[in-house]
Protein backbone atom coordinates (compact mmCIF):
# COMPACT_ATOMS: atom_id res chain seq x y z
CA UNK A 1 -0.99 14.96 -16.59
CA UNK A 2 -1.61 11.12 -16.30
CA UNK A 3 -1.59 12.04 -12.04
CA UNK A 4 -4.53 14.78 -13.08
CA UNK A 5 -6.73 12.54 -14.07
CA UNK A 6 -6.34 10.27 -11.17
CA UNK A 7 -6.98 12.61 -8.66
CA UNK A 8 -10.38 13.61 -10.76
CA UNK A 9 -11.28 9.84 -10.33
CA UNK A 10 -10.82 8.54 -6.59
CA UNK A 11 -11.68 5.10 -7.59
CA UNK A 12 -9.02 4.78 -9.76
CA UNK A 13 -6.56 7.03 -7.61
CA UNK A 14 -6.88 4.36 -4.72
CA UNK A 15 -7.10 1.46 -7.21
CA UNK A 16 -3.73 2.87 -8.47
CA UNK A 17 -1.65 3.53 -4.95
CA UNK A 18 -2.38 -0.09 -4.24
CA UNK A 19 -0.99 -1.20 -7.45
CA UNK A 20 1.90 0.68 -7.17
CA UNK A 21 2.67 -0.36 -3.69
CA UNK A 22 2.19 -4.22 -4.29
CA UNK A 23 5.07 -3.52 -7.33
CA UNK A 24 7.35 -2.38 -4.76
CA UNK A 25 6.49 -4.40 -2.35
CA UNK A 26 7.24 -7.21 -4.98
CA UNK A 27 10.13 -5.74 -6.57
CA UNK A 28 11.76 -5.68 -2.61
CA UNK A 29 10.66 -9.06 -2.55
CA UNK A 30 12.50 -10.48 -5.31
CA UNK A 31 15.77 -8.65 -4.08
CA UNK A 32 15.32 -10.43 -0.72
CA UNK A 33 14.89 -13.94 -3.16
CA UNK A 34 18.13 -13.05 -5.06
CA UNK A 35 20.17 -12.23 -1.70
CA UNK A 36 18.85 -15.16 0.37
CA UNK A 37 16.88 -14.06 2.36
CA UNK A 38 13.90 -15.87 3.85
CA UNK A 39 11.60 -13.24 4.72
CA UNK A 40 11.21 -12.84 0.84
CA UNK A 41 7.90 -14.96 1.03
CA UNK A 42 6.08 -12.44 3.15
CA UNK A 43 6.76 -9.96 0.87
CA UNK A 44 5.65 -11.73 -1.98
CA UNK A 45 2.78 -12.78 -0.19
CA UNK A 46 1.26 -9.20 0.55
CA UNK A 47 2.24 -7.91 -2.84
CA UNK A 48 -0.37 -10.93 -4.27
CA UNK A 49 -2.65 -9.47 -2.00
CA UNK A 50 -2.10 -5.99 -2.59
CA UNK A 51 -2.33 -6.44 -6.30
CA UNK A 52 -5.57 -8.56 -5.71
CA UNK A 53 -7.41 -5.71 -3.86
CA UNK A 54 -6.58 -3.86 -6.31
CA UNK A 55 -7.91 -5.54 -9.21
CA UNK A 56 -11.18 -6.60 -7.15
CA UNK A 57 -11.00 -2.98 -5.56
CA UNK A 58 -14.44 -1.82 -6.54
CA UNK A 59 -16.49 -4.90 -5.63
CA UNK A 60 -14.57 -5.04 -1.91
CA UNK A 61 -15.12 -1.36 -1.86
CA UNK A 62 -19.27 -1.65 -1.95
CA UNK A 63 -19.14 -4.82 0.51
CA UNK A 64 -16.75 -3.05 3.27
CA UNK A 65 -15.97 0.63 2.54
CA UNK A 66 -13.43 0.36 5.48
CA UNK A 67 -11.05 -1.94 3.15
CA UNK A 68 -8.77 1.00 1.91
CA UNK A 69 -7.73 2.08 5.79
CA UNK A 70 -6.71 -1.18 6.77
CA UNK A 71 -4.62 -1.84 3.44
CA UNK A 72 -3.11 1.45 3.86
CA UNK A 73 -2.49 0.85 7.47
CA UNK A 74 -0.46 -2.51 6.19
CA UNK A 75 1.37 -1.06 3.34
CA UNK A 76 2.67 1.76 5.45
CA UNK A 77 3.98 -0.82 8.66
CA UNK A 78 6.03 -2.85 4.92
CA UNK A 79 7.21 0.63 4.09
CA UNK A 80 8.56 0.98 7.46
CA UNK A 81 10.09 -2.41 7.75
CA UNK A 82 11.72 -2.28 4.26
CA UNK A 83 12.70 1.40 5.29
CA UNK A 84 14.41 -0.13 8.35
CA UNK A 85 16.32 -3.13 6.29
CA UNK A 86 17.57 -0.45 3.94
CA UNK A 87 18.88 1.36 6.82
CA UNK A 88 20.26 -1.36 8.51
CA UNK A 89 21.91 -2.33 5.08
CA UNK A 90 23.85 0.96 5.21
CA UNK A 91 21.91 2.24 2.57
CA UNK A 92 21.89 6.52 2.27
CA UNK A 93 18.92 8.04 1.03
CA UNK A 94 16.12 5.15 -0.55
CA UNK A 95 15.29 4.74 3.31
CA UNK A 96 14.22 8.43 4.04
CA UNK A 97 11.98 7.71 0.03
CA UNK A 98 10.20 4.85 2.19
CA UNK A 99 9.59 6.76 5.14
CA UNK A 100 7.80 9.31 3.63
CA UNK A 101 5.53 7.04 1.56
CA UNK A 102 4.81 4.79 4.72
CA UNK A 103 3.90 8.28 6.60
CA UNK A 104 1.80 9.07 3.49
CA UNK A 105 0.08 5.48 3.62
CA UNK A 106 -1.26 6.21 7.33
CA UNK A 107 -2.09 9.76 6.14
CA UNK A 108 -4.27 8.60 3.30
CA UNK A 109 -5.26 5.24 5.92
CA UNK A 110 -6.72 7.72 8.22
CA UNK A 111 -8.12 9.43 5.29
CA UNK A 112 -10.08 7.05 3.96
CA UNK A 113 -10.95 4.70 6.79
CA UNK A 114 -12.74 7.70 8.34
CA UNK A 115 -14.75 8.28 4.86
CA UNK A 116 -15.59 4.42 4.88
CA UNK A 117 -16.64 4.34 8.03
CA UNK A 118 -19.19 7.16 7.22
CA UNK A 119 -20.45 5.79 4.01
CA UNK A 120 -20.99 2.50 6.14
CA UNK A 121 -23.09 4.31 8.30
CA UNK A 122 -25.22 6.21 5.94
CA UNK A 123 -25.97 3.05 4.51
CA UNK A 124 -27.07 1.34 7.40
């Protein structure tokens, strides 16, 4: 139901991918901060900035219609590299969960950079 109405409203369909994927990316960043790792900062730094695009989505969105390729583009090369620590952990089946949504990001990257790119063109 609730995923019904977000396909009827793109806007808030893209708003809402980004805000789920800065969660995860933050929720893998705090497990990196519990275990010790450093790398823990990067991830905590694009979840900000995931979660920032998404609450400024619609003003970013009017000055560069491109903006949703290239943040699906990046959340899909995190969902690879936390895909890759998971298997390298020894981990079983989350890795193959984080595959798929990192093939999905540069699905919808392609997707949507190609609209943006058009919309940037009618306007000029």
């Amino acid at each position: 139901m609730i995923f019904r109405r977000l396909i009827k409203n793109k806007e808030k369909a893209k708003r809402f991918a980004h805000i789920i994927a800065g969660l995860t990316i933050l929720i893998h960043s705090y497990s990196h901060y519990e275990i010790g790792h450093k790398t823990y900062l990067i991830f905590l730094i694009a979840a900000i900035i995931f979660l920032t695009v998404a609450i400024l989505h619609p003003i970013i969105e009017k000055k560069a219609p491109w903006i949703d390729g290239v943040f699906f583009i990046i959340e899909g090369i995190l969902s690879f590299i936390v895909a890759f620590e998971f298997f390298h952990e020894g981990k079983k089946s989350i890795p193959f969960i984080y595959l798929a949504v990192g093939c999905l990001q540069f699905f919808l990257a392609v997707r949507f950079s190609k609209k943006g790119i058009n919309q940037h063109k009618l306007k000029n």
